[in-house]
C-alpha atoms as a PDB file:
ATOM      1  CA  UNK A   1     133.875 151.486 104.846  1.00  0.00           C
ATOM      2  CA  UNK A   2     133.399 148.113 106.684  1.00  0.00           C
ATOM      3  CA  UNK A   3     136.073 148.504 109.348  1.00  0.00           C
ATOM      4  CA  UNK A   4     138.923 146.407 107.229  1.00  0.00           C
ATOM      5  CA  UNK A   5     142.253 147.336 106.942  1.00  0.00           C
ATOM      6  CA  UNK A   6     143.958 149.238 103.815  1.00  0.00           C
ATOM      7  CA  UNK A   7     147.532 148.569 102.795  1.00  0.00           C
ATOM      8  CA  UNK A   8     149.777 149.206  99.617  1.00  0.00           C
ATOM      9  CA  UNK A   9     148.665 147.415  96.628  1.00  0.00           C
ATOM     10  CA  UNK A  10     145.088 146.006  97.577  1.00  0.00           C
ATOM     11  CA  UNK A  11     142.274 146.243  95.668  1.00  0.00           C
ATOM     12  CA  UNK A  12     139.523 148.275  96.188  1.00  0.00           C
ATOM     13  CA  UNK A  13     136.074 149.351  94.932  1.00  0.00           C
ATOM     14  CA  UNK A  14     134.914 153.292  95.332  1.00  0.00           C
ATOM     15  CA  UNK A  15     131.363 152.704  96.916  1.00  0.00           C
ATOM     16  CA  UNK A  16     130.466 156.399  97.111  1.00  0.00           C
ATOM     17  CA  UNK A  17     131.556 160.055  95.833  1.00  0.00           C
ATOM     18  CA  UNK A  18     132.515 160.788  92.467  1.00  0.00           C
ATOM     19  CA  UNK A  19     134.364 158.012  91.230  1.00  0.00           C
ATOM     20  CA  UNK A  20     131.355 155.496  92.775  1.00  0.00           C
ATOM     21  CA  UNK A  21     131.930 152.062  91.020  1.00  0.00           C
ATOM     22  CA  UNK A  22     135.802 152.415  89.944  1.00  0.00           C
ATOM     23  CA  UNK A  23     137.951 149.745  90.835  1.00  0.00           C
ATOM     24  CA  UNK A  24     141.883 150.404  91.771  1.00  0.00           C
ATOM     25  CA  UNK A  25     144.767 149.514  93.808  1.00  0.00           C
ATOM     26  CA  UNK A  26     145.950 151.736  96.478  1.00  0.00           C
ATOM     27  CA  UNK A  27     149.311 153.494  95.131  1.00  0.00           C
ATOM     28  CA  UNK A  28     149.782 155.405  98.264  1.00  0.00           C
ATOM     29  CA  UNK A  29     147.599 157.085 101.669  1.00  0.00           C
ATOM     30  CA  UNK A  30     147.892 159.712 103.725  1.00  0.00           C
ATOM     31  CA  UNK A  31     146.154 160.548 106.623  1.00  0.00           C
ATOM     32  CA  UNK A  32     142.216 159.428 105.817  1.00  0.00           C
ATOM     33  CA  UNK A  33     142.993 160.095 102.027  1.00  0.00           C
ATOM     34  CA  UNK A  34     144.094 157.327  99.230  1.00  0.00           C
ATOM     35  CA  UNK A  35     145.856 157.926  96.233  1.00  0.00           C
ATOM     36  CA  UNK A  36     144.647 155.466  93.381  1.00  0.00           C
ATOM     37  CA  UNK A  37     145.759 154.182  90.041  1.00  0.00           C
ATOM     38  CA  UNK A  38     143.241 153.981  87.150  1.00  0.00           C
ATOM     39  CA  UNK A  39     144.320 153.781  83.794  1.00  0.00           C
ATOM     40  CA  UNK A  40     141.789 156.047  82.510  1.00  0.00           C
ATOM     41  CA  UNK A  41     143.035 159.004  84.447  1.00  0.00           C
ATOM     42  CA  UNK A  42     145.243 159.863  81.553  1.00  0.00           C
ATOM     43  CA  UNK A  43     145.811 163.727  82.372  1.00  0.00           C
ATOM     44  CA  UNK A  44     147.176 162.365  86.075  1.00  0.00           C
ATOM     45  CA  UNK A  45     148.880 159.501  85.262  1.00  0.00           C
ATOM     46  CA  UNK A  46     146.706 157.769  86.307  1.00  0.00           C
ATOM     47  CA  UNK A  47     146.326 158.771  90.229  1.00  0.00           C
ATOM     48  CA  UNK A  48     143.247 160.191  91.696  1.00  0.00           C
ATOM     49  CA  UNK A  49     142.365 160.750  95.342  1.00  0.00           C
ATOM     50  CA  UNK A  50     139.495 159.042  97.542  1.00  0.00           C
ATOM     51  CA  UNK A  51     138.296 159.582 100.934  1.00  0.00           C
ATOM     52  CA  UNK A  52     139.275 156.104 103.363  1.00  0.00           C
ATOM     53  CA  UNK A  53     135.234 155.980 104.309  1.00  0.00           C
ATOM     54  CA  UNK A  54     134.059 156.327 100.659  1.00  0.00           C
ATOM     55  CA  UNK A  55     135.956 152.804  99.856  1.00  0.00           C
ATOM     56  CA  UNK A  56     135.565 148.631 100.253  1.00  0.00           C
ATOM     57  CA  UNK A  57     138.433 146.068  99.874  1.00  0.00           C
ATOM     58  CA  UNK A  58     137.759 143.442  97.198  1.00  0.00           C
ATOM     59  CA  UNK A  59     139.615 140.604  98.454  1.00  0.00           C
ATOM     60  CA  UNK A  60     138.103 137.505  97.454  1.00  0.00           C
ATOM     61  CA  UNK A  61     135.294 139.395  95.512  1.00  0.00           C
ATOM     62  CA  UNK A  62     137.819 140.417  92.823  1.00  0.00           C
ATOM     63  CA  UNK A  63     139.961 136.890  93.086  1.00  0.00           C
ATOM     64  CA  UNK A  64     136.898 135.406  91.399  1.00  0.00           C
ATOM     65  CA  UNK A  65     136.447 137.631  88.464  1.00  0.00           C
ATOM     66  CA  UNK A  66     132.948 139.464  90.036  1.00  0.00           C
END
């Protein structure tokens, strides 16, 4: 969403769509598409998808506990 770059692992906040306000760590990508981990995603393990544009990295947001 702000032009920074995604990789395996990072933390992220969903800033749009349906899951707007979930934080997760990227599990895996493809294409423009990320496949997430939440824990209360119980009926698919925990993995649901989310458009690259529709996300922000955390970084040092989520290092400080905000």
């Amino acid at each position: 969403m702000k032009g920074n770059a995604l990789v395996h692992d990072a933390m992220i906040k969903c800033e749009q769509g349906q899951y707007k306000g979930l934080i997760a760590p990227i599990k895996h990508s493809f294409k423009n598409y990320l496949f997430l981990w939440h824990k209360d995603f119980v009926h698919a393990n925990g993995i649901f998808v989310e458009h690259c544009n529709n996300v922000s990295i955390r970084g040092d947001e989520f290092m400080k506990g905000d």
